[in-house]
Every structure is written in structure tokens, then in C-alpha cells.
N, C-alpha and C. Protein backbone atom coordinates (compact mmCIF):
# COMPACT_ATOMS: atom_id res chain seq x y z
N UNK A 1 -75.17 14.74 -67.50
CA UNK A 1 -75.97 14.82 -68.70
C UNK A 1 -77.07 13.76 -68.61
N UNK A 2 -77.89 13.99 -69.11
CA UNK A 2 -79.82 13.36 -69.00
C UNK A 2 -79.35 12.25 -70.28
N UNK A 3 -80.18 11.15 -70.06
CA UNK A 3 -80.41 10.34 -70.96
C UNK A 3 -80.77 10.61 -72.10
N UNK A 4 -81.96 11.56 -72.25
CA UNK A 4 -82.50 12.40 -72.60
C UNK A 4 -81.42 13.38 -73.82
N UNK A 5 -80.64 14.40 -73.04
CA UNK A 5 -79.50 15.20 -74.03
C UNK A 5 -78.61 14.29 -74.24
N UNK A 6 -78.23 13.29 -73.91
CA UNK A 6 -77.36 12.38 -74.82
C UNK A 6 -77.72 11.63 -76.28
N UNK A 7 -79.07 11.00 -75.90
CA UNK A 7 -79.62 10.72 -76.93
C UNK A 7 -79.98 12.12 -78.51
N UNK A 8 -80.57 12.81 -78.00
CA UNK A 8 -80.54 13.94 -78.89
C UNK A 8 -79.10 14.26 -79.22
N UNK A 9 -78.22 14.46 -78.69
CA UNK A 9 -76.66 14.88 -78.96
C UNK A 9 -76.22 13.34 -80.01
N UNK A 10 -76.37 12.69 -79.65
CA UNK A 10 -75.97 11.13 -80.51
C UNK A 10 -76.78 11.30 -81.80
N UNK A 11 -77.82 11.63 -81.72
CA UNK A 11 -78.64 11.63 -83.27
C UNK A 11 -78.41 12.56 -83.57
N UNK A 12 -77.82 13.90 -83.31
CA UNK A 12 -77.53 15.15 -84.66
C UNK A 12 -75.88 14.90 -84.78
N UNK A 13 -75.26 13.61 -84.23
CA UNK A 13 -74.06 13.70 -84.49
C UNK A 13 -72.87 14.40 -83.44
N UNK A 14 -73.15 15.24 -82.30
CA UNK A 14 -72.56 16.08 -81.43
C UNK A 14 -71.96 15.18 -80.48
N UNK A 15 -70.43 15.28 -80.48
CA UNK A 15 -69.68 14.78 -79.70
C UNK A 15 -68.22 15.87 -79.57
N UNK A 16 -67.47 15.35 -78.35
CA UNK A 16 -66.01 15.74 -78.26
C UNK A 16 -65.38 15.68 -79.26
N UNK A 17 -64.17 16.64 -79.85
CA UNK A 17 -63.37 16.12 -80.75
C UNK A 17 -62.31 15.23 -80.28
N UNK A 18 -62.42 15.21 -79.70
CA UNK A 18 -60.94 14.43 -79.05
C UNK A 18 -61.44 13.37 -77.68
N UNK A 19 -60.84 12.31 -77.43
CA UNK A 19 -60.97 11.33 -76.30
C UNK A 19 -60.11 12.09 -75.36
N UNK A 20 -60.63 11.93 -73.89
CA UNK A 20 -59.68 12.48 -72.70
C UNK A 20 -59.33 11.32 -72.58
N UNK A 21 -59.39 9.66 -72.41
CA UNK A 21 -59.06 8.71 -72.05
C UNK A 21 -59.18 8.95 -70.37
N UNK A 22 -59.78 9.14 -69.39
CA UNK A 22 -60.04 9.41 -68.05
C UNK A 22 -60.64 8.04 -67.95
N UNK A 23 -60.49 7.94 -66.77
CA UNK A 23 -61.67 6.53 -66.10
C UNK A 23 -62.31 7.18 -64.80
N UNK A 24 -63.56 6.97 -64.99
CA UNK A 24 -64.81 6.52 -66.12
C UNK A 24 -64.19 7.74 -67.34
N UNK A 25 -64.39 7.27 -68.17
CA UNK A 25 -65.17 8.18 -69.88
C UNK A 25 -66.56 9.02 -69.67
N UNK A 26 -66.04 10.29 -69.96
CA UNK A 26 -67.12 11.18 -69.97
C UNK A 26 -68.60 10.52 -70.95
N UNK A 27 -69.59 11.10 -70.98
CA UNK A 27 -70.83 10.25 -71.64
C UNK A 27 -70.39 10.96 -73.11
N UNK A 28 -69.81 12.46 -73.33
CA UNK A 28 -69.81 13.24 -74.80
C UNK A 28 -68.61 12.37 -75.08
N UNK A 29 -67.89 11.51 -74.64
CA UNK A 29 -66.42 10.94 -75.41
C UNK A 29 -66.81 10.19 -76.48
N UNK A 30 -66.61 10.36 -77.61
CA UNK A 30 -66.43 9.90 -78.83
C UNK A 30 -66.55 8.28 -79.16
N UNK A 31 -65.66 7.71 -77.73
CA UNK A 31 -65.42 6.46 -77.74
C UNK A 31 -66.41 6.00 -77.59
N UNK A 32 -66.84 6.31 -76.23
CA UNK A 32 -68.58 6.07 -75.67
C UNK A 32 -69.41 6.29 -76.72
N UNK A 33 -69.91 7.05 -77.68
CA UNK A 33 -70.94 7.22 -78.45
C UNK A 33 -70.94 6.11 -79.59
N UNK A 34 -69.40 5.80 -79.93
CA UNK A 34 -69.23 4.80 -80.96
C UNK A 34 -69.40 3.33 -80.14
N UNK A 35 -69.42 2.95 -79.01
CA UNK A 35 -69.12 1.93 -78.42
C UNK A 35 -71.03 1.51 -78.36
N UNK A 36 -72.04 2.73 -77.98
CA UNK A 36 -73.39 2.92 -77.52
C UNK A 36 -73.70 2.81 -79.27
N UNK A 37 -73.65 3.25 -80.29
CA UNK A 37 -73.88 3.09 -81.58
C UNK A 37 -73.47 1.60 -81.71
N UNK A 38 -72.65 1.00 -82.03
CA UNK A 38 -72.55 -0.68 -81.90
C UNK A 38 -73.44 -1.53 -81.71
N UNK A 39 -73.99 -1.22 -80.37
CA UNK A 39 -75.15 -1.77 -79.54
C UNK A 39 -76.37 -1.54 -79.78
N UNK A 40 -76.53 -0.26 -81.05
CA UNK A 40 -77.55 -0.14 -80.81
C UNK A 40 -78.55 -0.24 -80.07
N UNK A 41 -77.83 1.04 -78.71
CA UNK A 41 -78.13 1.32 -77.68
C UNK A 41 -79.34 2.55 -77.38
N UNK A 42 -79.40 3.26 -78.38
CA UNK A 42 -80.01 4.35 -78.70
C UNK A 42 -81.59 3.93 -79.28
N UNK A 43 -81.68 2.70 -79.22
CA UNK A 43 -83.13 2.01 -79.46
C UNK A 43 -83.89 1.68 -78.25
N UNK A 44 -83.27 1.35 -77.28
CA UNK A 44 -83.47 0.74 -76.06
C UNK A 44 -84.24 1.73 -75.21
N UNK A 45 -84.88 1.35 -74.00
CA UNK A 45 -85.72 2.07 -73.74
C UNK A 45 -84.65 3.06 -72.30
N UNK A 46 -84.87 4.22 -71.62
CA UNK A 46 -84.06 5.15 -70.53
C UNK A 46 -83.46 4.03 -69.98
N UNK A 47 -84.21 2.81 -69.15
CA UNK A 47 -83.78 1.70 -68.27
C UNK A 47 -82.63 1.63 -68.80
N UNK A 48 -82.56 0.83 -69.95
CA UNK A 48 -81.68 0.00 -70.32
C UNK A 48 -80.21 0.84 -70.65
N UNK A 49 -81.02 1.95 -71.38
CA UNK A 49 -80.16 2.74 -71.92
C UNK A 49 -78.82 3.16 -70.84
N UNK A 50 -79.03 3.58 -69.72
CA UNK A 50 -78.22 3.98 -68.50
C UNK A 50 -77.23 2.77 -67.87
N UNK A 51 -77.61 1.96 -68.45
CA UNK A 51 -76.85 0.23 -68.44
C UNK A 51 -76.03 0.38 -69.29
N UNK A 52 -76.27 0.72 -70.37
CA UNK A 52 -75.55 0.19 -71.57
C UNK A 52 -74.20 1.67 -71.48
N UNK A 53 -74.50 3.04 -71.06
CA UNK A 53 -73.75 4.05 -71.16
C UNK A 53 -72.97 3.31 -69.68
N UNK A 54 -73.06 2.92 -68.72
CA UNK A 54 -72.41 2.68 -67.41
C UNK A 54 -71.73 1.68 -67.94
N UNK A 55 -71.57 0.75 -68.82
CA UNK A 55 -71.11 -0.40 -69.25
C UNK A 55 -69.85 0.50 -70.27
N UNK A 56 -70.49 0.94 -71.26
CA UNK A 56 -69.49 1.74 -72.31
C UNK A 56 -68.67 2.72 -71.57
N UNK A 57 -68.90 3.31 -70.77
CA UNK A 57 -68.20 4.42 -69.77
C UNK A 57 -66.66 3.15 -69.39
N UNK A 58 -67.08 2.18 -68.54
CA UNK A 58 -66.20 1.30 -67.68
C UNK A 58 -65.39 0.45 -68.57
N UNK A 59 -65.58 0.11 -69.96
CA UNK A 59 -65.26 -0.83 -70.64
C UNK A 59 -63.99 -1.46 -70.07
């Protein structure tokens, strides 16, 4: 998934219903979107942004 459709998927709200708990964490996991919302990660520019989801993915 694009930086790009994540971000759009995060602002209308669209996520998994459920956590798989896998390692890495898919980018649609619930956990990840709430972990990238925190950070207000979704302000940041593609660069950063792909940092901050590789970081929330590994926690």
C-alpha cells in the first residue's frame, strides 16, 4: 500500500476490524493507524511519513 492510499484510508476512517497481531503489522492494522494518529504522523511530509509507519509497524 502507497503512502499515498494509506493516508486517504486514515482520513475517511478505513481500517481492519480486527488486529492480526503478525510481525511486522500490516499498514491497514488498527493498531498501526492509532499508533501513526498519536504522532501525528499524517501531517508529516511522504519522507518522514514511511519512518514513522516502519517504526509503528515494528513497535
Amino acid at each position: 500500500m502507497s503512502v499515498q492510499k494509506l493516508r486517504k484510508k486514515a482520513e475517511k476512517g478505513l481500517k481492519k476490524k480486527k488486529c492480526c497481531k503478525s510481525k511486522p503489522r500490516c499498514k491497514g492494522c488498527p493498531v498501526v493507524l492509532h499508533r501513526l494518529c498519536k504522532q501525528n504522523a499524517f501531517e508529516l511530509d511522504d519522507k518522514a511519513l514511511k519512518k514513522a509507519i516502519k517504526k509503528a509497524r515494528q513497535w
